[in-house]
Protein backbone atom coordinates (compact mmCIF):
# COMPACT_ATOMS: atom_id res chain seq x y z
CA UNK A 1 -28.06 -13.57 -45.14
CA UNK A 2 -25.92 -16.23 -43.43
CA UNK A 3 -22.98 -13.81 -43.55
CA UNK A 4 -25.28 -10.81 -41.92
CA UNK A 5 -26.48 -13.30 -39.15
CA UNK A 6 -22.95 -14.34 -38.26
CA UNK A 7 -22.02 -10.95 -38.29
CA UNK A 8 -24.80 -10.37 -35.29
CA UNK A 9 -23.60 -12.94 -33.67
CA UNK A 10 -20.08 -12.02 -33.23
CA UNK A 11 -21.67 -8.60 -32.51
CA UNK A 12 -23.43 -10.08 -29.60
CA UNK A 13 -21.00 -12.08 -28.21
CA UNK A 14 -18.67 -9.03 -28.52
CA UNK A 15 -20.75 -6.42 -26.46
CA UNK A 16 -21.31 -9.41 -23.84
CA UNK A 17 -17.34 -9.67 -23.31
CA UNK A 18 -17.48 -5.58 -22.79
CA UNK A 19 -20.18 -5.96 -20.34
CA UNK A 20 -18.48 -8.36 -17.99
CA UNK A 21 -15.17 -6.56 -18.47
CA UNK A 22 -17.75 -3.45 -17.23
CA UNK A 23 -19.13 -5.34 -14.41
CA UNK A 24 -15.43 -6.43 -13.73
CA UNK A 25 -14.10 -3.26 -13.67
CA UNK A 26 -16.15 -2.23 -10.77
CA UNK A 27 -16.15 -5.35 -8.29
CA UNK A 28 -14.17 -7.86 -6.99
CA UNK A 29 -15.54 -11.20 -5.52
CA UNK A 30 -14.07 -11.46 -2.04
CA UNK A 31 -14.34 -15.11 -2.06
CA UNK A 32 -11.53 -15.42 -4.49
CA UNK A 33 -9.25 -13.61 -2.27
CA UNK A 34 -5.73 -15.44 -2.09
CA UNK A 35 -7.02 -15.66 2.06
CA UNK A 36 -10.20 -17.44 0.81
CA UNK A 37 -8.15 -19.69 -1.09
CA UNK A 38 -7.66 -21.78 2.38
CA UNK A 39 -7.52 -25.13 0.12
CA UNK A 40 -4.46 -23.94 -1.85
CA UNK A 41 -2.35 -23.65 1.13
CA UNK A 42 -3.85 -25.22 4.74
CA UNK A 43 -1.70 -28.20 3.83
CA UNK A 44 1.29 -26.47 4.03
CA UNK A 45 0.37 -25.62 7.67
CA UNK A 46 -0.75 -28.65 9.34
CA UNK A 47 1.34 -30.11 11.79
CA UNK A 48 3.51 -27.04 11.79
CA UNK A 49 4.09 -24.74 13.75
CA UNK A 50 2.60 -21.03 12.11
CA UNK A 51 3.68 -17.30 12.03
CA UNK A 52 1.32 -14.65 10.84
CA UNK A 53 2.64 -11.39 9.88
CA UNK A 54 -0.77 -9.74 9.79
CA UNK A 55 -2.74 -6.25 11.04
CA UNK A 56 -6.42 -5.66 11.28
CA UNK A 57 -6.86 -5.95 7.34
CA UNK A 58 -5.42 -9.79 7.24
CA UNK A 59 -9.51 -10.96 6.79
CA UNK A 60 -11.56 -14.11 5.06
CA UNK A 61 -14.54 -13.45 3.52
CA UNK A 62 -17.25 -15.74 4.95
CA UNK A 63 -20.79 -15.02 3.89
CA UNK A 64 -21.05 -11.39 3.94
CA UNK A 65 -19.23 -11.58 7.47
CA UNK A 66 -15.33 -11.17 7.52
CA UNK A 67 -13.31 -13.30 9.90
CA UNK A 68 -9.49 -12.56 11.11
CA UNK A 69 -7.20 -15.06 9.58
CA UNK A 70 -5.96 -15.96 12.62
CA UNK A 71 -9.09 -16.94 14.26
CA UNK A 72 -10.41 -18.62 10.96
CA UNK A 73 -6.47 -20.77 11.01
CA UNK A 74 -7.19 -21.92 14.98
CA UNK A 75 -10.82 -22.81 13.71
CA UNK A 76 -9.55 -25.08 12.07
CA UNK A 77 -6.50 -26.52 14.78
CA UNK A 78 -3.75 -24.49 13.04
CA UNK A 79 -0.76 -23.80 14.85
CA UNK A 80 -0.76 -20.53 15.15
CA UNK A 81 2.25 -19.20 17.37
CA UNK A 82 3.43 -15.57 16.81
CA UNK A 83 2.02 -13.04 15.45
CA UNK A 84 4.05 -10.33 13.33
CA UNK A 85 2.49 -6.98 13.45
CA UNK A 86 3.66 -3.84 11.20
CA UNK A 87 3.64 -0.14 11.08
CA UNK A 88 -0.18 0.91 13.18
CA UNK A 89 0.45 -2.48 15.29
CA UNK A 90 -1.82 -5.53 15.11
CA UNK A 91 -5.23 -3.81 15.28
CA UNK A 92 -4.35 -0.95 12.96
CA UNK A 93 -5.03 1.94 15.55
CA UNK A 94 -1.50 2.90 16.06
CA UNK A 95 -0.32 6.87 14.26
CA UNK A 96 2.31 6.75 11.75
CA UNK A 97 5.44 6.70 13.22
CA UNK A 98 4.72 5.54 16.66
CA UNK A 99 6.62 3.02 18.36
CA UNK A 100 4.50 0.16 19.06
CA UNK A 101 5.02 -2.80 22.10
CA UNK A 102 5.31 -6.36 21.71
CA UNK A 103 2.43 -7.26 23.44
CA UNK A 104 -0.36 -10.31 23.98
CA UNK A 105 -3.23 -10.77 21.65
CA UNK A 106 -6.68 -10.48 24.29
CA UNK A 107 -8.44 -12.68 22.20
CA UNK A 108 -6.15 -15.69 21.47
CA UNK A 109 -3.74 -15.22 24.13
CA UNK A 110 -1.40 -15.48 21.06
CA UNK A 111 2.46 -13.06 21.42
CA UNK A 112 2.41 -10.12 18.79
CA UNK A 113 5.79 -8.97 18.15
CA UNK A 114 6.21 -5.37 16.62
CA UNK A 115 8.06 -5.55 13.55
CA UNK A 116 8.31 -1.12 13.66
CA UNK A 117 10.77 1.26 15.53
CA UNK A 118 14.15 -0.58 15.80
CA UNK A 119 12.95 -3.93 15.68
CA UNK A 120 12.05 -4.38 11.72
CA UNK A 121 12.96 -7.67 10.64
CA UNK A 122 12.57 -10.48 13.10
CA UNK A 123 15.36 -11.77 15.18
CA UNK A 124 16.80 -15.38 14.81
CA UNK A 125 15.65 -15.72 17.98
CA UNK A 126 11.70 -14.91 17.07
CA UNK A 127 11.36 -17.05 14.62
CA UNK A 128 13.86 -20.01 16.04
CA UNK A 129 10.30 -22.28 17.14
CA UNK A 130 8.69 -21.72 13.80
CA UNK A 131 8.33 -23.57 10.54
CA UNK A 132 6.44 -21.21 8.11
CA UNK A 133 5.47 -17.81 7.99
CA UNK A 134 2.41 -16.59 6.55
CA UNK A 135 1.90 -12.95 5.27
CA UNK A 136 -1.59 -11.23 4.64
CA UNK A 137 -1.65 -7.39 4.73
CA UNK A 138 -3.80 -5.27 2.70
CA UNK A 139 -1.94 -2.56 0.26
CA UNK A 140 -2.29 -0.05 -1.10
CA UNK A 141 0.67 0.34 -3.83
CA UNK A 142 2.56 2.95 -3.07
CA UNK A 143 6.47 2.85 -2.52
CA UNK A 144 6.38 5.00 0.80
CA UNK A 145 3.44 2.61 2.19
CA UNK A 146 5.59 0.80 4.66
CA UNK A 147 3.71 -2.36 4.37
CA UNK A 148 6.22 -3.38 1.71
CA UNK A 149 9.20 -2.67 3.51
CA UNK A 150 7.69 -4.77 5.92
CA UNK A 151 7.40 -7.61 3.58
CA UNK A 152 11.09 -7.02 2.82
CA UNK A 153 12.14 -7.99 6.00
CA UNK A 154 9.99 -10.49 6.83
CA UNK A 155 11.29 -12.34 3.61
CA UNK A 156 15.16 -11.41 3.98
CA UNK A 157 14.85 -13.13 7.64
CA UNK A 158 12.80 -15.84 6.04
CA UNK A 159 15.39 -16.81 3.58
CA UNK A 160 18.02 -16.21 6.92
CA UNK A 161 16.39 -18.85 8.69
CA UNK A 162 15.29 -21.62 5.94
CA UNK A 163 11.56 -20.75 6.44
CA UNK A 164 9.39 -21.63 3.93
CA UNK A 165 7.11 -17.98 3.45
CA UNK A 166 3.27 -18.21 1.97
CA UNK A 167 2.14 -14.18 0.36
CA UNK A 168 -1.55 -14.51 0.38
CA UNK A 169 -2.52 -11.81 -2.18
CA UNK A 170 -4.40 -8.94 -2.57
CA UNK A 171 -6.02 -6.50 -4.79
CA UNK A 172 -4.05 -3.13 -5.39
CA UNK A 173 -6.39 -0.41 -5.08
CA UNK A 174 -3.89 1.51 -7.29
CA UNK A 175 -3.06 -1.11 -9.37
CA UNK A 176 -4.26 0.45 -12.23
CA UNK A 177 -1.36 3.10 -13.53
CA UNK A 178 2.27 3.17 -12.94
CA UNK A 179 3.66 6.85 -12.05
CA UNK A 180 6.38 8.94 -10.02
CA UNK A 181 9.81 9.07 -9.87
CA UNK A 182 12.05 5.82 -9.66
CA UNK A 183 14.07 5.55 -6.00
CA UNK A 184 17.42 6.83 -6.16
CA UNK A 185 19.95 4.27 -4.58
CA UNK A 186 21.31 6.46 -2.04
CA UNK A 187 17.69 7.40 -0.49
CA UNK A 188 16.68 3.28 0.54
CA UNK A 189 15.23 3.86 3.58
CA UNK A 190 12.18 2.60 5.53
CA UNK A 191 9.65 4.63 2.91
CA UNK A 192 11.48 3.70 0.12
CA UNK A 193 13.02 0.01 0.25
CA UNK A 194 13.52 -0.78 -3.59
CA UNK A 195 13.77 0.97 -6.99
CA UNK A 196 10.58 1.50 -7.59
CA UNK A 197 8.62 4.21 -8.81
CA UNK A 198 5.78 5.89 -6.43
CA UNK A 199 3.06 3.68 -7.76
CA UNK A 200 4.32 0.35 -8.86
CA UNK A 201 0.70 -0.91 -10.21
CA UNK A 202 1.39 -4.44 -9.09
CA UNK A 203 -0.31 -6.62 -5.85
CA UNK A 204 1.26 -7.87 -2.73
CA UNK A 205 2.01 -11.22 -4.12
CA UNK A 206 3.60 -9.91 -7.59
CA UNK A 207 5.81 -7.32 -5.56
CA UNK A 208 6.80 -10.08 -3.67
CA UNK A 209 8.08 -12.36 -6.84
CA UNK A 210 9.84 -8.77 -7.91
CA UNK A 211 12.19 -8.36 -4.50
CA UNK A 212 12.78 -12.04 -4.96
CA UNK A 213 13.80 -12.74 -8.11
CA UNK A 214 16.02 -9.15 -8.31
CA UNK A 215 18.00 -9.93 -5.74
CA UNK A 216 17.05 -7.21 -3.59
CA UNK A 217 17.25 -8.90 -0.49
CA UNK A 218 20.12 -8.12 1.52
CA UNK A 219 23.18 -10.51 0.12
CA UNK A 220 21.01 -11.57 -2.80
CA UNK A 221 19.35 -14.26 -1.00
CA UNK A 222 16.35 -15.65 -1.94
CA UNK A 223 13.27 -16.45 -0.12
CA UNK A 224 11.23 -19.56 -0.30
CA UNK A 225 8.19 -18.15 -1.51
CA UNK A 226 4.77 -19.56 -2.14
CA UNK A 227 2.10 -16.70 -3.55
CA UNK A 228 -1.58 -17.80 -3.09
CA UNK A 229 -3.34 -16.11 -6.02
CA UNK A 230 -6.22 -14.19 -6.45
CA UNK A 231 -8.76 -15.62 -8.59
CA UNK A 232 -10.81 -13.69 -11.65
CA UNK A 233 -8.68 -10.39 -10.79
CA UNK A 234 -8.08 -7.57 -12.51
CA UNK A 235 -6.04 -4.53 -12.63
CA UNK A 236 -8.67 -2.73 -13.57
CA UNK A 237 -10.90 -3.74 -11.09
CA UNK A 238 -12.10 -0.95 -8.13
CA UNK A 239 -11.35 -2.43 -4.98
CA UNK A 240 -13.46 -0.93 -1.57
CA UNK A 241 -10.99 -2.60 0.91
CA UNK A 242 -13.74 -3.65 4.09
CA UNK A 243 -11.59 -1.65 6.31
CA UNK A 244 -9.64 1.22 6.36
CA UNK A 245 -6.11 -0.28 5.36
CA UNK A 246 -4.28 2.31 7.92
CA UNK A 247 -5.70 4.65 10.59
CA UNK A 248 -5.23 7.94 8.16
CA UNK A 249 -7.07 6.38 4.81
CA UNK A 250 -10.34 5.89 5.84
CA UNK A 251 -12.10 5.56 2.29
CA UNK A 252 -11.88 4.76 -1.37
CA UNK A 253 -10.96 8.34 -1.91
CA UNK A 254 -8.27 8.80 0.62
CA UNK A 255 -6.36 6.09 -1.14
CA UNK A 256 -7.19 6.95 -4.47
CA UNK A 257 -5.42 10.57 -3.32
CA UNK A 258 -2.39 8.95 -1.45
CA UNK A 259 -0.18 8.81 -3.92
CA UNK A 260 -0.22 12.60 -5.00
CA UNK A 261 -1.16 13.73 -1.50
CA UNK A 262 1.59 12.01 0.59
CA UNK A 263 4.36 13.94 -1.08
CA UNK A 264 2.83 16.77 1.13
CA UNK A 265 3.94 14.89 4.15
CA UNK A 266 7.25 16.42 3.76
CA UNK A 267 6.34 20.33 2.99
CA UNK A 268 4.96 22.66 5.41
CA UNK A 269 1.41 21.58 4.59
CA UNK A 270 -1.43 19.72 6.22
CA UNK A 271 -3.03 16.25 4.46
CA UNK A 272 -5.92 16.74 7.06
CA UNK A 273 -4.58 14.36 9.65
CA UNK A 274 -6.61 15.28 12.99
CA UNK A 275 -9.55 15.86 10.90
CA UNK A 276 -12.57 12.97 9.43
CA UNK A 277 -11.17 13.49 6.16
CA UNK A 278 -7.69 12.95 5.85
CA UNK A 279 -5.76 12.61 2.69
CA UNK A 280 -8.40 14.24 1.22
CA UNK A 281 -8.04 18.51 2.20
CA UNK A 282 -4.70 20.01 2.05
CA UNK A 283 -4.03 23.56 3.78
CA UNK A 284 -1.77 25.73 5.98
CA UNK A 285 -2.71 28.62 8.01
CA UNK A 286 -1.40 31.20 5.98
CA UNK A 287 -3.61 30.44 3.05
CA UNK A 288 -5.92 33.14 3.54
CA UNK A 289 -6.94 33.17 0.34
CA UNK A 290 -8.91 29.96 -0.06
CA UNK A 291 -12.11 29.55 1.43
CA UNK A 292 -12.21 26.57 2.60
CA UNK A 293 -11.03 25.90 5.95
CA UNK A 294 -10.29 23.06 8.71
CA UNK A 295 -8.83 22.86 12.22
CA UNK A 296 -6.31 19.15 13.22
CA UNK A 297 -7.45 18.36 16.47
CA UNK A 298 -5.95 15.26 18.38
CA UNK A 299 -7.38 12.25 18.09
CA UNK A 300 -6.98 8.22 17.62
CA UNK A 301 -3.95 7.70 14.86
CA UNK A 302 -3.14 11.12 14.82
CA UNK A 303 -2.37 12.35 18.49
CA UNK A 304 0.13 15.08 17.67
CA UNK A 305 -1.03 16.39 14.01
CA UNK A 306 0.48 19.24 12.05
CA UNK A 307 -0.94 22.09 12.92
CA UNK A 308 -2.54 20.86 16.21
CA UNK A 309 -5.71 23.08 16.90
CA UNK A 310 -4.70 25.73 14.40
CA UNK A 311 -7.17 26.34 11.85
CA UNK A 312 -6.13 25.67 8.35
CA UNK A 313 -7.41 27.40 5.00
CA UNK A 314 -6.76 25.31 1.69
CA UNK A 315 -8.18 22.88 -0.89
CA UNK A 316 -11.49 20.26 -0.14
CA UNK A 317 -10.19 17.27 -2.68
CA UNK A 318 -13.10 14.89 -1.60
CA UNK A 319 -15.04 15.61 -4.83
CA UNK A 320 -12.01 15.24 -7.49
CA UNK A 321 -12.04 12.60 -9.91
CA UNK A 322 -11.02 9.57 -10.11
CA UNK A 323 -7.00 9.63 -10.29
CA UNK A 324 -5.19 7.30 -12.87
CA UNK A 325 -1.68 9.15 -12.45
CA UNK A 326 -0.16 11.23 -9.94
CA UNK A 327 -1.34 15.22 -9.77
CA UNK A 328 1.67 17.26 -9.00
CA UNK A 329 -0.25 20.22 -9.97
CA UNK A 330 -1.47 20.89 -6.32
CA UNK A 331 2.13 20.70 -4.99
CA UNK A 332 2.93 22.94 -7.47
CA UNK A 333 0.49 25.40 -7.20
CA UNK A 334 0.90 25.21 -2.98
CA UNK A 335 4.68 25.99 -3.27
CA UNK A 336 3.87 29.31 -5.64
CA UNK A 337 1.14 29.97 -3.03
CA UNK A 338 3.37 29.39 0.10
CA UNK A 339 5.08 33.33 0.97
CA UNK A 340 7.82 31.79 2.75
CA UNK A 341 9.02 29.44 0.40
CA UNK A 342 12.80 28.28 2.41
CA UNK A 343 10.32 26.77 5.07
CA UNK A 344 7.78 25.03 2.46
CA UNK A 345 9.84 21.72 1.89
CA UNK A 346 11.09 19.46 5.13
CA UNK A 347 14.07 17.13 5.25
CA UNK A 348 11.95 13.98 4.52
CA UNK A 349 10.54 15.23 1.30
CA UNK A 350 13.56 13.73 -1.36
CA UNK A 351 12.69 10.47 0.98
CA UNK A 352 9.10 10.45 0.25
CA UNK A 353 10.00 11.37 -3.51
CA UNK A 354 12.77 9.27 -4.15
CA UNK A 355 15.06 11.28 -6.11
CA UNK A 356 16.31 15.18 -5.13
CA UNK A 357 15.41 16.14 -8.49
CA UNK A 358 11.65 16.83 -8.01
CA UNK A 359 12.29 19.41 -5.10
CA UNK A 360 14.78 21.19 -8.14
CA UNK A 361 11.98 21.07 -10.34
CA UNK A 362 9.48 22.18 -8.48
CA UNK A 363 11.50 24.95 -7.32
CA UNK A 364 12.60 26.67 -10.51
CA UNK A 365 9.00 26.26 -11.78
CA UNK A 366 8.83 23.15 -14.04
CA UNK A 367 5.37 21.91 -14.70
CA UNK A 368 3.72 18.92 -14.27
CA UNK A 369 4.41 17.80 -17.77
CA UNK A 370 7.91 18.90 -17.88
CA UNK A 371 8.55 16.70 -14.30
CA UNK A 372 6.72 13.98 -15.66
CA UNK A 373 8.98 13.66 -19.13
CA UNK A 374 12.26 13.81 -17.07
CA UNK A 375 10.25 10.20 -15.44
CA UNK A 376 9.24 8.70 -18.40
CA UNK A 377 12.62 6.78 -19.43
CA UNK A 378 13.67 5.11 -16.14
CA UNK A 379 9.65 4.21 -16.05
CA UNK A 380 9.95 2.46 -18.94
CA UNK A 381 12.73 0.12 -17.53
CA UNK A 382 11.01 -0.62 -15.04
CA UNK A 383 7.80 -1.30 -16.41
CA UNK A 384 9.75 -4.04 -18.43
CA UNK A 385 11.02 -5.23 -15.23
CA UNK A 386 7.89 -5.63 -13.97
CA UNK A 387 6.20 -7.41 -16.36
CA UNK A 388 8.07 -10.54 -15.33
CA UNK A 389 6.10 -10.80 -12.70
CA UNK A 390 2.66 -10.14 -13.55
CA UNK A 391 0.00 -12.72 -12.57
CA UNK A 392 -3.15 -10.74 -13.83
CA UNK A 393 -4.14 -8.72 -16.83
């Protein structure tokens, strides 16, 4: 009887541990952001003088209300004396690609300096009347996400110029599977910094500890690096960031999609930029034989979209699943479906896929499985490489 109760017992206490792994898996408290942590690292600032590298996503979590790290950092007599802004400039309205100003913060009166178009990294001169830099940018783990590259620089010219750098983290919205093909060395560019695969499945802070400690810095130096961690966070977690994280992924599902979808960047077809629902539709004008059907038109973060004012017949994706890999199926099946296949692929697409094998394979008709074996044994050296640097489960 004693044996049967214990038995119960354990039972209980089991399904209670699957419940709040449930619960876990589909919220995270915003009060244990590595932001929200201010006690774990305002020391570090006072009495010096502060860098943010920051966008519109670089928010505390106050009460149901967000506040701008910068503004919550002056709240509280901070420093603050540059701010670094990345790819879609400080507010996050800027289209991909476009060349954005150094300009004055309206609110603070604070300088912004561009870190995209040919200034990157930060000049000696930038960061000469500085003593720390502070970075808090929302990802959303993918390799071609220039956020990282970003992060890159920022600590290369750290380490350059004996700053001390604080990573406050963040959840990765894809954080949950590792997938694609790892970078080939001779295609490092902007949209593909390190040797990574497409989705890394690790946060801002652990990707951080990664480029460190590998010596992928330029010269192998390393950064003085601080991570503030999240608290109670897991991989498996669904994370709703509170605003879009760049002007073209506008939801949960447009992120979710990114990974598979963003490969299209470089073909002949359109991810629905100049539309309400991009990275979520895919189509070309010649695809007369779908139904569905959408027209780019210019507007804010996407003034010059493919296909401007042309409609577009192709694939509504807004209803698929929940991804835990990357589809190649629908890049597959848009290449047999494109007529004119010598135009269907662009320059940038061996960038955007890191390797000049998947165009090959794609070409002479592999499938997704077949693709996805010819990944699997450079994924699993990296996957051991990452695992140093996990902080969560």
């Amino acid at each position: 009887m004693k044996l049967n109760l214990l038995k119960y017992k354990i039972t209980l206490f089991l399904i209670s541990i699957l419940l709040v792994n449930f619960s876990n898996a589909q919220t995270f408290n915003e009060n244990y952001l590595g932001a929200n942590r201010t006690e774990l690292y305002v020391n570090d600032l006072v009495e010096n003088k502060v860098g943010i590298v920051g966008n519109h996503t670089s928010l505390i979590y106050n009460n149901g209300n967000y506040i701008h790290l910068v503004d919550s950092l002056i709240s509280i007599n901070i420093n603050v004396k540059k701010i670094f802004s990345p790819e879609h400039g400080f507010r996050g309205e800027a289209d991909a690609g476009e060349k954005v100003s150094n300009n004055i913060d309206p609110k603070t009166g604070i300088e912004i300096i561009s870190l995209y178009g040919d200034n990157k990294k930060p000049s000696n001169d930038q960061l000469k009347d500085l003593d720390i830099l502070i970075f808090d940018i929302q990802d959303v783990g993918a390799r071609f996400y220039t956020y990282i590259s970003t992060l890159h620089y920022i600590m290369e010219a750290a380490a350059e110029n004996n700053l001390k750098l604080i990573v406050l983290d963040r959840p990765n919205p894809n954080g949950n599977y590792v997938d694609g093909p790892i970078r080939n060395s001779k295609l490092k560019s902007f949209i593909g910094m390190h040797p990574v695969p497409i989705v890394h499945g690790m946060t801002i802070g652990e990707y951080a500890l990664m480029v460190n400690k590998e010596g992928w810095l330029s010269n192998s130096v390393t950064c003085d690096l601080k991570i503030i961690k999240m608290k109670n966070y897991s991989r498996i977690m669904i994370y709703d960031t509170p605003v879009k994280p760049s002007p073209n992924l506008p939801n949960r599902k447009s992120i979710n999609l990114y990974p598979s979808l963003c490969l299209f960047e470089g073909t002949n077809v359109s991810v629905g930029r100049g539309t309400k629902l991009q990275f979520q539709i895919i189509g070309n004008p010649k695809w007369t034989n779908y139904n569905f059907s959408f027209t780019p038109k210019s507007m804010p973060g996407a003034k010059n979209p493919k296909y401007n004012n042309q409609l577009c017949y192709g694939i509504n994706l807004t209803n698929n699943k929940r991804l835990n890999e990357i589809n190649l199926k629908w890049i597959i099946e848009a290449y047999k479906t494109t007529e004119d296949k010598t135009s269907f692929f662009k320059k940038s697409f061996d960038l955007l896929a890191g390797n000049y094998e998947l165009k090959k394979q794609i070409i002479d008709g592999k499938s997704e499985e077949e693709i996805k074996l010819s990944w699997k044994s450079d994924l699993d050296k990296f996957k051991k490489i990452r695992s140093k640097y996990l902080f969560y489960d």
